[in-house]
C-alpha atoms as a PDB file:
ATOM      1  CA  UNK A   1      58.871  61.219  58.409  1.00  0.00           C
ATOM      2  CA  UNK A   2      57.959  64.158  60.087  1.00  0.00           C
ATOM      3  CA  UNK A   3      60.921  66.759  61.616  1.00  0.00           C
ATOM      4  CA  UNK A   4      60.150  69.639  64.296  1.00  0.00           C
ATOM      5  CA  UNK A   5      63.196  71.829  64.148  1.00  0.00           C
ATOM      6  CA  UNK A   6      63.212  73.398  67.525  1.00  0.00           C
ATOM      7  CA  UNK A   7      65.144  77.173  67.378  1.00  0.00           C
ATOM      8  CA  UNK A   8      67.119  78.179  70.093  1.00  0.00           C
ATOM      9  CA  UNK A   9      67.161  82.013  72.051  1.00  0.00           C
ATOM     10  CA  UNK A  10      67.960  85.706  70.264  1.00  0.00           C
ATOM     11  CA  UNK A  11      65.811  84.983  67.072  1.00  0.00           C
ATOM     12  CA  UNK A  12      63.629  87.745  67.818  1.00  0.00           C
ATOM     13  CA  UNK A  13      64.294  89.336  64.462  1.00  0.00           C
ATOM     14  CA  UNK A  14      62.350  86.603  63.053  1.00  0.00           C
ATOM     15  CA  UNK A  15      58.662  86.139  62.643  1.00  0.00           C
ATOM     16  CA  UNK A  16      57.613  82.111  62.263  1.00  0.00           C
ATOM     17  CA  UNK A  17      57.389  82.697  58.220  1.00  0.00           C
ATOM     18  CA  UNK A  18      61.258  84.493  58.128  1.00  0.00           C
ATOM     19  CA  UNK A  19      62.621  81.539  60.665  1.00  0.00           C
ATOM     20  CA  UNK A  20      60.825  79.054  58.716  1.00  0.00           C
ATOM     21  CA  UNK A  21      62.798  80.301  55.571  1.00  0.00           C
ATOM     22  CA  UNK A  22      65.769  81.329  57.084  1.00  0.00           C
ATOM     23  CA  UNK A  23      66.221  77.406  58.957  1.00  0.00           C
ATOM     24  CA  UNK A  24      65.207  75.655  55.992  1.00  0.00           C
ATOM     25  CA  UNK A  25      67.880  77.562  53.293  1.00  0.00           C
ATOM     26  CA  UNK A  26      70.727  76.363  56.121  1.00  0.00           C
ATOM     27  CA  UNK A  27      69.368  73.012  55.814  1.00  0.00           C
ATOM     28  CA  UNK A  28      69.260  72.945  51.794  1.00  0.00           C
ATOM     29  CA  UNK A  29      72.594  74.571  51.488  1.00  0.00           C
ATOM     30  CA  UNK A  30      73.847  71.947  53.950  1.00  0.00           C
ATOM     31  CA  UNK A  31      72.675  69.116  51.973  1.00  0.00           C
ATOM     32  CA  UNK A  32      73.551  70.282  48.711  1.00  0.00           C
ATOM     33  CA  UNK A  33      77.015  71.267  50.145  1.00  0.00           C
ATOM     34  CA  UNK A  34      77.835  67.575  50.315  1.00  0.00           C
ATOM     35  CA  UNK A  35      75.577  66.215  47.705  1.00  0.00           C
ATOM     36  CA  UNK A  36      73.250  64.736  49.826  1.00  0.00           C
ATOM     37  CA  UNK A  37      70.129  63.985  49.037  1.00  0.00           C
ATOM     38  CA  UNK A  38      66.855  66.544  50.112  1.00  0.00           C
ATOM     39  CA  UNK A  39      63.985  63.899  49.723  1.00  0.00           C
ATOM     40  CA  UNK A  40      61.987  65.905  51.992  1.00  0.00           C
ATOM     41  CA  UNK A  41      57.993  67.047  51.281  1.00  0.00           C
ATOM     42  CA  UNK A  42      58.833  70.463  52.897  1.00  0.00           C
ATOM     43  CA  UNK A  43      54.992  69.906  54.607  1.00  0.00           C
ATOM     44  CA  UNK A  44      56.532  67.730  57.245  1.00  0.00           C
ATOM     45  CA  UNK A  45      59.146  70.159  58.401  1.00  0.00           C
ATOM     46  CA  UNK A  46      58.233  71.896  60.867  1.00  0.00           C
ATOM     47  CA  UNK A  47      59.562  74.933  62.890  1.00  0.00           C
ATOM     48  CA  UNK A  48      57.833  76.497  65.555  1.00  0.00           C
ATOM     49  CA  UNK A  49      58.644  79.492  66.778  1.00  0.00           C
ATOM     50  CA  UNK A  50      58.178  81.307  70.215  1.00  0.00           C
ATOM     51  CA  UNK A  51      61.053  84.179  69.783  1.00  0.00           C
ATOM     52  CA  UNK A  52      58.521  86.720  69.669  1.00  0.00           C
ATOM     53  CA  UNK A  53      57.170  85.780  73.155  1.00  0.00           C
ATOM     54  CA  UNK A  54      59.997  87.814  74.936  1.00  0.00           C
ATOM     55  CA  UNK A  55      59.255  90.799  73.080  1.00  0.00           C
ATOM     56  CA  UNK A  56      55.423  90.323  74.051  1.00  0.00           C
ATOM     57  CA  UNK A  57      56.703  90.264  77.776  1.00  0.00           C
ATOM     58  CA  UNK A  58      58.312  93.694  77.004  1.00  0.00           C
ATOM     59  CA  UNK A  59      62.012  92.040  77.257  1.00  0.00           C
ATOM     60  CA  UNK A  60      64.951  91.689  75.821  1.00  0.00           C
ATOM     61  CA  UNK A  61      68.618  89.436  76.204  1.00  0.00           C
ATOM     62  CA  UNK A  62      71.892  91.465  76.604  1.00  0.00           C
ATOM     63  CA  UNK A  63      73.691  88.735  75.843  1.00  0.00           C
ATOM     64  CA  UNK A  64      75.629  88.810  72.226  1.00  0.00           C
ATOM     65  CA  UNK A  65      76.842  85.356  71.572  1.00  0.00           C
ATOM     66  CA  UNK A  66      79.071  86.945  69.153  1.00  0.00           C
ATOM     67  CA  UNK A  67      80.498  89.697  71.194  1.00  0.00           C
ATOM     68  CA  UNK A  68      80.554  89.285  74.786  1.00  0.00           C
ATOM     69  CA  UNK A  69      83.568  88.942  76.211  1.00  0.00           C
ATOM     70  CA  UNK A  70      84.773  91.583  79.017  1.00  0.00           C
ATOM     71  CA  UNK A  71      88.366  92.339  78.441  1.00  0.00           C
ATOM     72  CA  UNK A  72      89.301  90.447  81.830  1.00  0.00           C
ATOM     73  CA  UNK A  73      88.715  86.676  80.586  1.00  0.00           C
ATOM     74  CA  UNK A  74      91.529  87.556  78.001  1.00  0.00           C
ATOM     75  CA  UNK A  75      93.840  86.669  80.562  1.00  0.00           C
ATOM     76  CA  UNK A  76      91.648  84.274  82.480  1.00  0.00           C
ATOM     77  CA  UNK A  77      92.839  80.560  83.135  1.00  0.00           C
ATOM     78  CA  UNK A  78      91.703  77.865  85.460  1.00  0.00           C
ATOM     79  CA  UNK A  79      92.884  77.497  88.480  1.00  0.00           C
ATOM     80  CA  UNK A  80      95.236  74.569  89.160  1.00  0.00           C
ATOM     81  CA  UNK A  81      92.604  72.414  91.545  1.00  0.00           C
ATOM     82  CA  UNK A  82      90.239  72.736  88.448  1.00  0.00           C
ATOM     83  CA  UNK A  83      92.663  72.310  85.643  1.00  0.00           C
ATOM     84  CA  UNK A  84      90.628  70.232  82.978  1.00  0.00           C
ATOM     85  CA  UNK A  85      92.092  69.155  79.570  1.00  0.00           C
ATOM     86  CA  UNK A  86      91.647  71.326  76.801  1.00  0.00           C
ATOM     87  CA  UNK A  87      91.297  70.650  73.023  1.00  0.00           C
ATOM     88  CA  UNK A  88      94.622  72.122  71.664  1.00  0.00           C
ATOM     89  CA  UNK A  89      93.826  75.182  69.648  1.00  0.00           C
ATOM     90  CA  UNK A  90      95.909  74.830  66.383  1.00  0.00           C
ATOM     91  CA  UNK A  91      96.186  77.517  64.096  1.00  0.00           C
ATOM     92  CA  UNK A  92      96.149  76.937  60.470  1.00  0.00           C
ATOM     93  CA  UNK A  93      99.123  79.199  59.959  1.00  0.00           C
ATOM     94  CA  UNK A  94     101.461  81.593  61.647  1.00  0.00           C
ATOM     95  CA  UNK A  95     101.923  85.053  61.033  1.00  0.00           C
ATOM     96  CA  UNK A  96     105.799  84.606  61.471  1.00  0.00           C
ATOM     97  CA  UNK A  97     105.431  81.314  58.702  1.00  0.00           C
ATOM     98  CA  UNK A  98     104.410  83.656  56.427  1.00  0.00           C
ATOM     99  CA  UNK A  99     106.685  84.357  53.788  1.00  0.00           C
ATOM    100  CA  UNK A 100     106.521  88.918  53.399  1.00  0.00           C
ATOM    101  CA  UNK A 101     105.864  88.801  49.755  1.00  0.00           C
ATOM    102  CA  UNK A 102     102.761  87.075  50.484  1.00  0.00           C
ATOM    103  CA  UNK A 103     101.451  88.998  53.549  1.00  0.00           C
ATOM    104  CA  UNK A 104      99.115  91.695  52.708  1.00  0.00           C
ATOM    105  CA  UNK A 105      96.910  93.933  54.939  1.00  0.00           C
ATOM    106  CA  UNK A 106      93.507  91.915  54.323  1.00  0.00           C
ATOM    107  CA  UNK A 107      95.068  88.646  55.349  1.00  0.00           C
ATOM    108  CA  UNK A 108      96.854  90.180  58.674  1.00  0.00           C
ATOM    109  CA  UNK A 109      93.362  91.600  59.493  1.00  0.00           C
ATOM    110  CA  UNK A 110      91.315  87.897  58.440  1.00  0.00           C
ATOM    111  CA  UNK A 111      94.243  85.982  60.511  1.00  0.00           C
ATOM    112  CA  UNK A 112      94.277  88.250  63.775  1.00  0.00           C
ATOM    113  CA  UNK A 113      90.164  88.447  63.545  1.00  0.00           C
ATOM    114  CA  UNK A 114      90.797  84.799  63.595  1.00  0.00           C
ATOM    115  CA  UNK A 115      92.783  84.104  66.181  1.00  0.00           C
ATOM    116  CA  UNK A 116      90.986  86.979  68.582  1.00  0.00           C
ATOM    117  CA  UNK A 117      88.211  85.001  68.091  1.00  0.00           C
ATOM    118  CA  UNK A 118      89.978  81.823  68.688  1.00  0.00           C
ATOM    119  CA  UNK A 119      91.172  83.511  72.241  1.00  0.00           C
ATOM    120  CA  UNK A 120      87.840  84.281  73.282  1.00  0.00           C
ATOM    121  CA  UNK A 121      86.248  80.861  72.862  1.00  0.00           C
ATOM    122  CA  UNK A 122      88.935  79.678  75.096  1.00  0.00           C
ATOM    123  CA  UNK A 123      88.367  82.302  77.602  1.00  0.00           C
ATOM    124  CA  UNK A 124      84.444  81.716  77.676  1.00  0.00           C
ATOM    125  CA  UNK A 125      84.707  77.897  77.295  1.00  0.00           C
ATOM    126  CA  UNK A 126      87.250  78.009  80.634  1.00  0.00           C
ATOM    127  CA  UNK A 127      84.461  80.245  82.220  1.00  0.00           C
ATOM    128  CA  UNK A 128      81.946  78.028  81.628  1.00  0.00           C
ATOM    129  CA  UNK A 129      83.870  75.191  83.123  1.00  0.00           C
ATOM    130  CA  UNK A 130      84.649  77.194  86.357  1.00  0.00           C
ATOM    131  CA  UNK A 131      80.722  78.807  86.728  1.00  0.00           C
ATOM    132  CA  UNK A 132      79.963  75.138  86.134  1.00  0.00           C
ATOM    133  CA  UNK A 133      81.151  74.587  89.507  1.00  0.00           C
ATOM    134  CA  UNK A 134      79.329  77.697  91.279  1.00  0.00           C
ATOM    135  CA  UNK A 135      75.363  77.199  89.712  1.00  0.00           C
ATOM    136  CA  UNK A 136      73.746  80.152  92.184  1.00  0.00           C
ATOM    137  CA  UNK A 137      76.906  81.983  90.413  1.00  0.00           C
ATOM    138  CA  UNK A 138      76.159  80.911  86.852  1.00  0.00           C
ATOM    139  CA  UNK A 139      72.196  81.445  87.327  1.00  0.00           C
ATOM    140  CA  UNK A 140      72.731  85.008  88.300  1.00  0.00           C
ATOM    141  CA  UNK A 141      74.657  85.768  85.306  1.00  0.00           C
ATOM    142  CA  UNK A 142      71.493  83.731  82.952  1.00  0.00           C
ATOM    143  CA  UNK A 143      69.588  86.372  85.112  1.00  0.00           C
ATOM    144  CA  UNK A 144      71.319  89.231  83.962  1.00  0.00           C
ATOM    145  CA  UNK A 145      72.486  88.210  80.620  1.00  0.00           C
ATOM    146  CA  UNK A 146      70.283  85.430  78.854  1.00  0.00           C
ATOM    147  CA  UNK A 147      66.965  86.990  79.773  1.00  0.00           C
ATOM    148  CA  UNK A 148      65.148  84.312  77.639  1.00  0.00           C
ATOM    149  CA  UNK A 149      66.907  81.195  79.175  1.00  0.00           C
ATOM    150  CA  UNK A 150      65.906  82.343  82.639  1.00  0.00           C
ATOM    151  CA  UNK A 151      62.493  83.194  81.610  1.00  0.00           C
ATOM    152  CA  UNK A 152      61.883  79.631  80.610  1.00  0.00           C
ATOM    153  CA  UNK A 153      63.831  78.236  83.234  1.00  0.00           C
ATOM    154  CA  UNK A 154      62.062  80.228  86.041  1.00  0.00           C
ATOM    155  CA  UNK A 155      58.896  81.455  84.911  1.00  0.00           C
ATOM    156  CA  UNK A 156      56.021  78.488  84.805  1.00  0.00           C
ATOM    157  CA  UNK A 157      53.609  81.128  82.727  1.00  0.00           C
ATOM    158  CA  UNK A 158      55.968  81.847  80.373  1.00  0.00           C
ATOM    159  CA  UNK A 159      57.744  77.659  79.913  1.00  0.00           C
ATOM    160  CA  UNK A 160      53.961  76.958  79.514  1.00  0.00           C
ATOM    161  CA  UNK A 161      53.702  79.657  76.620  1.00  0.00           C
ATOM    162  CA  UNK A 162      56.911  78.267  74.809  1.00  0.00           C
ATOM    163  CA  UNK A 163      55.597  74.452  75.212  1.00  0.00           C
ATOM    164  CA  UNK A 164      52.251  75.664  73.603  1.00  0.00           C
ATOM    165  CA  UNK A 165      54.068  77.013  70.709  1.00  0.00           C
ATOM    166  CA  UNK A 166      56.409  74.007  70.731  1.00  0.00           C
ATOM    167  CA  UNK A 167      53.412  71.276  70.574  1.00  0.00           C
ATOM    168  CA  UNK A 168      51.544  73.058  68.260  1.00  0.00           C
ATOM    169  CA  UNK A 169      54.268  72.376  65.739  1.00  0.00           C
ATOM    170  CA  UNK A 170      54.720  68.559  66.863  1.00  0.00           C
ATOM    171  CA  UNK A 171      51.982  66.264  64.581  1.00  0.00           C
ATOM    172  CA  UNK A 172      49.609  64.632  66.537  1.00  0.00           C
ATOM    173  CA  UNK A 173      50.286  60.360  66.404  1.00  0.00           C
ATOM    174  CA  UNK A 174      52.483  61.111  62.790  1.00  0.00           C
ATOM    175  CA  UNK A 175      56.281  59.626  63.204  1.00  0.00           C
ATOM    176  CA  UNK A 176      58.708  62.524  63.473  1.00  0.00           C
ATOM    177  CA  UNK A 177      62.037  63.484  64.894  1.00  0.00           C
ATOM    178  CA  UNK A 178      62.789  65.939  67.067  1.00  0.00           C
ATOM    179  CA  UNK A 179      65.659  68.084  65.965  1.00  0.00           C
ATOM    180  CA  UNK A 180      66.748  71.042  68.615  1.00  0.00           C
ATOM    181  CA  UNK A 181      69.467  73.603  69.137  1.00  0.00           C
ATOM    182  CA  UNK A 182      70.816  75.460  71.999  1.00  0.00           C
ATOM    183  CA  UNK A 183      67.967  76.543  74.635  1.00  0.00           C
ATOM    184  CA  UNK A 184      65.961  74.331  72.233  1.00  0.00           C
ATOM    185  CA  UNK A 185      67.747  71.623  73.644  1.00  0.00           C
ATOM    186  CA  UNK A 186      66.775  72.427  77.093  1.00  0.00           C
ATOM    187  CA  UNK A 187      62.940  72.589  75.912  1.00  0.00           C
ATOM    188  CA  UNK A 188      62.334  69.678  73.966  1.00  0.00           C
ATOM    189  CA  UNK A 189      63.978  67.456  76.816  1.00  0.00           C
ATOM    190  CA  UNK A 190      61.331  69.004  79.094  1.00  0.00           C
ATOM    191  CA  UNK A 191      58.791  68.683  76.285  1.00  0.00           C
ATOM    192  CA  UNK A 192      59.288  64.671  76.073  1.00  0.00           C
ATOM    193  CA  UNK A 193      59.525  63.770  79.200  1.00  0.00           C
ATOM    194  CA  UNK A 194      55.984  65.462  80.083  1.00  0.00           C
ATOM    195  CA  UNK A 195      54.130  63.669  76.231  1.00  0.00           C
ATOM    196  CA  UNK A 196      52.342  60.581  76.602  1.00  0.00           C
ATOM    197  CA  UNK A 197      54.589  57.361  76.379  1.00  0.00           C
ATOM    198  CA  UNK A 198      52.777  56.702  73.263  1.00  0.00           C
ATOM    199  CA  UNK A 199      53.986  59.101  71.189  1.00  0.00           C
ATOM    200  CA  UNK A 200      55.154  58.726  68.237  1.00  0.00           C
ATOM    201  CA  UNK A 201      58.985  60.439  68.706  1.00  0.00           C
ATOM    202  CA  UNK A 202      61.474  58.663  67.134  1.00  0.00           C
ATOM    203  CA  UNK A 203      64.587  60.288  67.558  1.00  0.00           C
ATOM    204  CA  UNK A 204      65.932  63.162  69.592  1.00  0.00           C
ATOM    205  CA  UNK A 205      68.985  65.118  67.942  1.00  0.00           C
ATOM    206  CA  UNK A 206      70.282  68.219  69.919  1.00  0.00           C
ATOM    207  CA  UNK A 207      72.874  70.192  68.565  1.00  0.00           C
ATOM    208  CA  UNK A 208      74.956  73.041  71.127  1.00  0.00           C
ATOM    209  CA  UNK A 209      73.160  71.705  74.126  1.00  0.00           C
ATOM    210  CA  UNK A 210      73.419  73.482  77.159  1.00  0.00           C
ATOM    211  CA  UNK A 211      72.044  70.633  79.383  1.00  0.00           C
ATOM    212  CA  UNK A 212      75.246  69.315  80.737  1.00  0.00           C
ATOM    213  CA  UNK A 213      74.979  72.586  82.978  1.00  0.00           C
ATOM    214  CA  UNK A 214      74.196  72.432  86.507  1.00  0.00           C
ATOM    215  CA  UNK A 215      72.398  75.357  86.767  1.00  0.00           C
ATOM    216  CA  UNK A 216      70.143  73.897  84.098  1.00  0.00           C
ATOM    217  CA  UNK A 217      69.695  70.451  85.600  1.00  0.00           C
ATOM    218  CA  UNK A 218      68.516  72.284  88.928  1.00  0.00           C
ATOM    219  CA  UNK A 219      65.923  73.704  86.778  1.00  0.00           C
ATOM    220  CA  UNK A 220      64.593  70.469  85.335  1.00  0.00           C
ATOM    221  CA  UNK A 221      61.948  67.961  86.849  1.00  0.00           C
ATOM    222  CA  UNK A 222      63.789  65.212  88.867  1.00  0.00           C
ATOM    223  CA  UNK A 223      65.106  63.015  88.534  1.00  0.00           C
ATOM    224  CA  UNK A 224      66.502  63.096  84.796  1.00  0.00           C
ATOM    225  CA  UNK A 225      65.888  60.654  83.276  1.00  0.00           C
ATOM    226  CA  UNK A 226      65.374  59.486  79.198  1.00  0.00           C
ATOM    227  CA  UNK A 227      62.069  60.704  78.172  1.00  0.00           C
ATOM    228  CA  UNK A 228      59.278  57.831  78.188  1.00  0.00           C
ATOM    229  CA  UNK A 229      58.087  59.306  74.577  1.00  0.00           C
ATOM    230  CA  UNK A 230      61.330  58.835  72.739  1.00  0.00           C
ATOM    231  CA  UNK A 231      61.236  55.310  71.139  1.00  0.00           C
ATOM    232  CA  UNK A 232      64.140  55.745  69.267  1.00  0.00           C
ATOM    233  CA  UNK A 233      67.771  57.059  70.156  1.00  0.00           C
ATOM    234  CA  UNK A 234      69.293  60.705  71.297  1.00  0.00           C
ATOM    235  CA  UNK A 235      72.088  62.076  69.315  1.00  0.00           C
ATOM    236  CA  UNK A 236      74.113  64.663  71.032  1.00  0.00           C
ATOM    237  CA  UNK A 237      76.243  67.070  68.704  1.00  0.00           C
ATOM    238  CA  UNK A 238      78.674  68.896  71.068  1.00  0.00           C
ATOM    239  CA  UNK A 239      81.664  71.102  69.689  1.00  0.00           C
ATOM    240  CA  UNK A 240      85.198  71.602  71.229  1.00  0.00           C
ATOM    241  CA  UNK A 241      84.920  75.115  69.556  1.00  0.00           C
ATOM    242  CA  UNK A 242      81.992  76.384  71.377  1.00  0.00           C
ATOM    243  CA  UNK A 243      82.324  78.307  74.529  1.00  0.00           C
ATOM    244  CA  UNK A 244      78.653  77.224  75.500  1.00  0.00           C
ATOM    245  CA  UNK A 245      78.315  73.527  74.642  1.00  0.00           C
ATOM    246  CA  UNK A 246      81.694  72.102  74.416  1.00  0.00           C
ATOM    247  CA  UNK A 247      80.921  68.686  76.694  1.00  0.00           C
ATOM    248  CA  UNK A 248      79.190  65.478  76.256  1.00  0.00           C
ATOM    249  CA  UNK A 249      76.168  64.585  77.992  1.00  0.00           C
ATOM    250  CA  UNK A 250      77.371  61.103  79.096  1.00  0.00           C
ATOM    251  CA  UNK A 251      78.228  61.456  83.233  1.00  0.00           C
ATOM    252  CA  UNK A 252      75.490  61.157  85.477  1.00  0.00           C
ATOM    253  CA  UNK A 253      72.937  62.436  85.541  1.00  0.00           C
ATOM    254  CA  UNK A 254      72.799  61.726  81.691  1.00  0.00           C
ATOM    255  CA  UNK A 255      74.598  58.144  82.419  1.00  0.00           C
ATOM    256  CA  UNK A 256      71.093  56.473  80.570  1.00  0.00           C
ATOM    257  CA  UNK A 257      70.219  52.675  79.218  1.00  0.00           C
ATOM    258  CA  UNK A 258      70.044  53.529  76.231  1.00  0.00           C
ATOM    259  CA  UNK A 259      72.888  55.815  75.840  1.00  0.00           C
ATOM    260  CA  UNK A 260      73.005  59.250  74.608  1.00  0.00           C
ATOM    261  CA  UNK A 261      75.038  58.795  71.387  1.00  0.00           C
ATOM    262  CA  UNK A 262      77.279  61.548  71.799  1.00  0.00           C
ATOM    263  CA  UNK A 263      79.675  62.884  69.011  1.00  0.00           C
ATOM    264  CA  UNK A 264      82.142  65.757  68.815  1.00  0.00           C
ATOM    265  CA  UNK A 265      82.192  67.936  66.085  1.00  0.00           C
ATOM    266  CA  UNK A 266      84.171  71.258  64.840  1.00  0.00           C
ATOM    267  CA  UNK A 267      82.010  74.239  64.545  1.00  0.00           C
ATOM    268  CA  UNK A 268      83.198  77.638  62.735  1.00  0.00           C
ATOM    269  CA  UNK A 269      85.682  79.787  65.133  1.00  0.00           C
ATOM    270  CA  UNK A 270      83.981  82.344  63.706  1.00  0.00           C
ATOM    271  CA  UNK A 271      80.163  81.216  64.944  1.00  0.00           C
ATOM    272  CA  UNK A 272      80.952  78.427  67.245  1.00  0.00           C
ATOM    273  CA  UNK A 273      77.406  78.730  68.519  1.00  0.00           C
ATOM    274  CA  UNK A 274      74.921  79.552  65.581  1.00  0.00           C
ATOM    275  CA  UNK A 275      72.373  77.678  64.326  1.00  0.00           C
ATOM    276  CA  UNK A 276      74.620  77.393  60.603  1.00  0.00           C
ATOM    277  CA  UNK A 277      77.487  75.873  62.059  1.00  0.00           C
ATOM    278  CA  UNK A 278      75.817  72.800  63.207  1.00  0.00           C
ATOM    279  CA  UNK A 279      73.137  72.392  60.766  1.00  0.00           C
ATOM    280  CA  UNK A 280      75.525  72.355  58.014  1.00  0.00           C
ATOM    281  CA  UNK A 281      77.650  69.738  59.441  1.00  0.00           C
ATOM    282  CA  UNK A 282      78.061  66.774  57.650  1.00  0.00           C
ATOM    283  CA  UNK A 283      77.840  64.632  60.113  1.00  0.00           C
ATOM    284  CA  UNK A 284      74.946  66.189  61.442  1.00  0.00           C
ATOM    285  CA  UNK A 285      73.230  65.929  57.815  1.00  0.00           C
ATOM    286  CA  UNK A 286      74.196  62.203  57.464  1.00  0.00           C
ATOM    287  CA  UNK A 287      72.325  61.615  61.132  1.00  0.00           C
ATOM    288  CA  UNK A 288      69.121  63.068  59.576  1.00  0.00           C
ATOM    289  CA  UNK A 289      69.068  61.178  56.704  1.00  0.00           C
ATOM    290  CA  UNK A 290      69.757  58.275  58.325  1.00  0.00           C
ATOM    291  CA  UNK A 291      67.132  58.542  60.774  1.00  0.00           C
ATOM    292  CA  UNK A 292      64.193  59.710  58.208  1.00  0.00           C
ATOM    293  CA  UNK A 293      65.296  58.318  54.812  1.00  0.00           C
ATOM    294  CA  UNK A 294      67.213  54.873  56.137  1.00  0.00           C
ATOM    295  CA  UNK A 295      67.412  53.434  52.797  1.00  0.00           C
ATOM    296  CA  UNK A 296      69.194  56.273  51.077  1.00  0.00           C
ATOM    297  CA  UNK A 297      72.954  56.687  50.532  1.00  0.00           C
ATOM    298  CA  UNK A 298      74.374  59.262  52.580  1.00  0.00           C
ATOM    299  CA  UNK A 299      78.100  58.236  51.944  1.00  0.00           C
END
């Protein structure tokens, strides 16, 4: 079984050989993490790679996914018309629990790094939920901010590019799964719903999706529906954690027959978002295997 591991945005300090590399040690490490299997022939993993378009374009994202956050949000909450339950942020200790013979500088730093970072995702996630509600809002800050997103999103020249690079990784008629993170979410959906009903796509897994954003739906060829190519199901990793991706694609217009299988995960507090913190999660591992290598254990 053939898998096309579709990248999301800010990898342009990769080439395709470094990504390649840098995607599949994740996915090793992963495995061997929770001593799963790796039957893989490494010549059926594939992972295209179309971060160096941007550059080509003579463009760039300001957008740091790991340290944006204008001092502002710190205090931010929703209002009370838009109140929506939160995931209860529990810390795995308390500064004031702490007994002083065992407090030390390096710990005080880790714990407060921790817990800043903690405060953030909360922040972000709440913003998300509120721009959620204002899309000509939200897709002036992708404007501004996530230069790549919007380039796909609005450009037809440069979404053609991206699909090119995308399709040229996908084997022709061979089984495979599609596995994509992120704004790679975004681009395989578009991707399968314009192949040929007879392809041979067997399973969708996206992990950190932004589609459950309005701004993004606008953006998408209506109506949304599940892609005529995929003859198997969509998986939908989603984490409470990240600020980006933290709800389900189940309400309409991602209500489909079949369902998404949607499942909620923890990601790092550290790296809600990355690539790492969802590859390496067992559950995420154990929905691979399943898919290509049905007959194996995964525990």
């Amino acid at each position: 079984m053939n898998i096309v591991f579709i990248h999301g945005m800010n990898q342009q300090q990769f080439n395709a050989l470094s990504l390649r590399k840098h995607w599949l040690n994740i996915f090793r490490q992963g495995l061997k993490k929770y001593h799963l299997p790796f039957n893989f022939d490494i010549h059926q993993l594939h992972f295209p790679f179309y971060g160096d378009l941007l550059t080509q374009s003579h463009l760039s994202n300001t957008f740091d996914l790991e340290t944006f956050l204008p001092k502002s949000l710190l205090n931010f909450h929703l209002p009370v018309h838009l109140n929506i339950h939160h995931t209860t942020i529990e810390h795995q200790a308390s500064l004031s629990t702490l007994h002083p013979d065992h407090i030390n500088t390096k710990s005080i730093k880790k714990q407060l790094h921790e817990e800043t970072m903690l405060i953030k995702d909360r922040s972000l996630k709440e913003l998300m939920i509120l721009l959620n509600h204002f899309p000509k809002l939200h897709e002036s800050l992708i404007h501004q901010f996530l230069v790549e997103t919007y380039c796909y999103l609005a450009n037809p020249q440069f979404m053609h590019n991206v699909h090119q690079r995308i399709l040229l990784g996908i084997p022709s008629q061979q089984p495979c799964i599609v596995v994509a993170h992120s704004l790679g979410s975004v681009i395989a959906y578009n991707l399968l719903c314009n192949m040929n009903a007879d392809s041979n796509i067997q399973c969708f897994i996206t992990l950190g999706s932004p589609l459950a954003f309005r701004v993004i739906q606008q953006r998408l060829s209506m109506p949304i529906h599940y892609p005529e190519s995929l003859h198997g199901r969509w998986y939908n990793f989603y984490s409470h954690d990240d600020f980006l991706t933290a709800f389900p694609l189940q309400k309409p217009p991602f209500d489909f027959n079949p369902p998404i299988f949607n499942q909620e995960i923890s990601t790092s507090a550290l790296h809600p978002h990355q690539i790492m913190s969802y590859l390496q999660h067992p559950d995420v591992l154990k929905t691979i295997l399943k898919v290509c290598c049905p007959f194996e254990n995964t525990g």
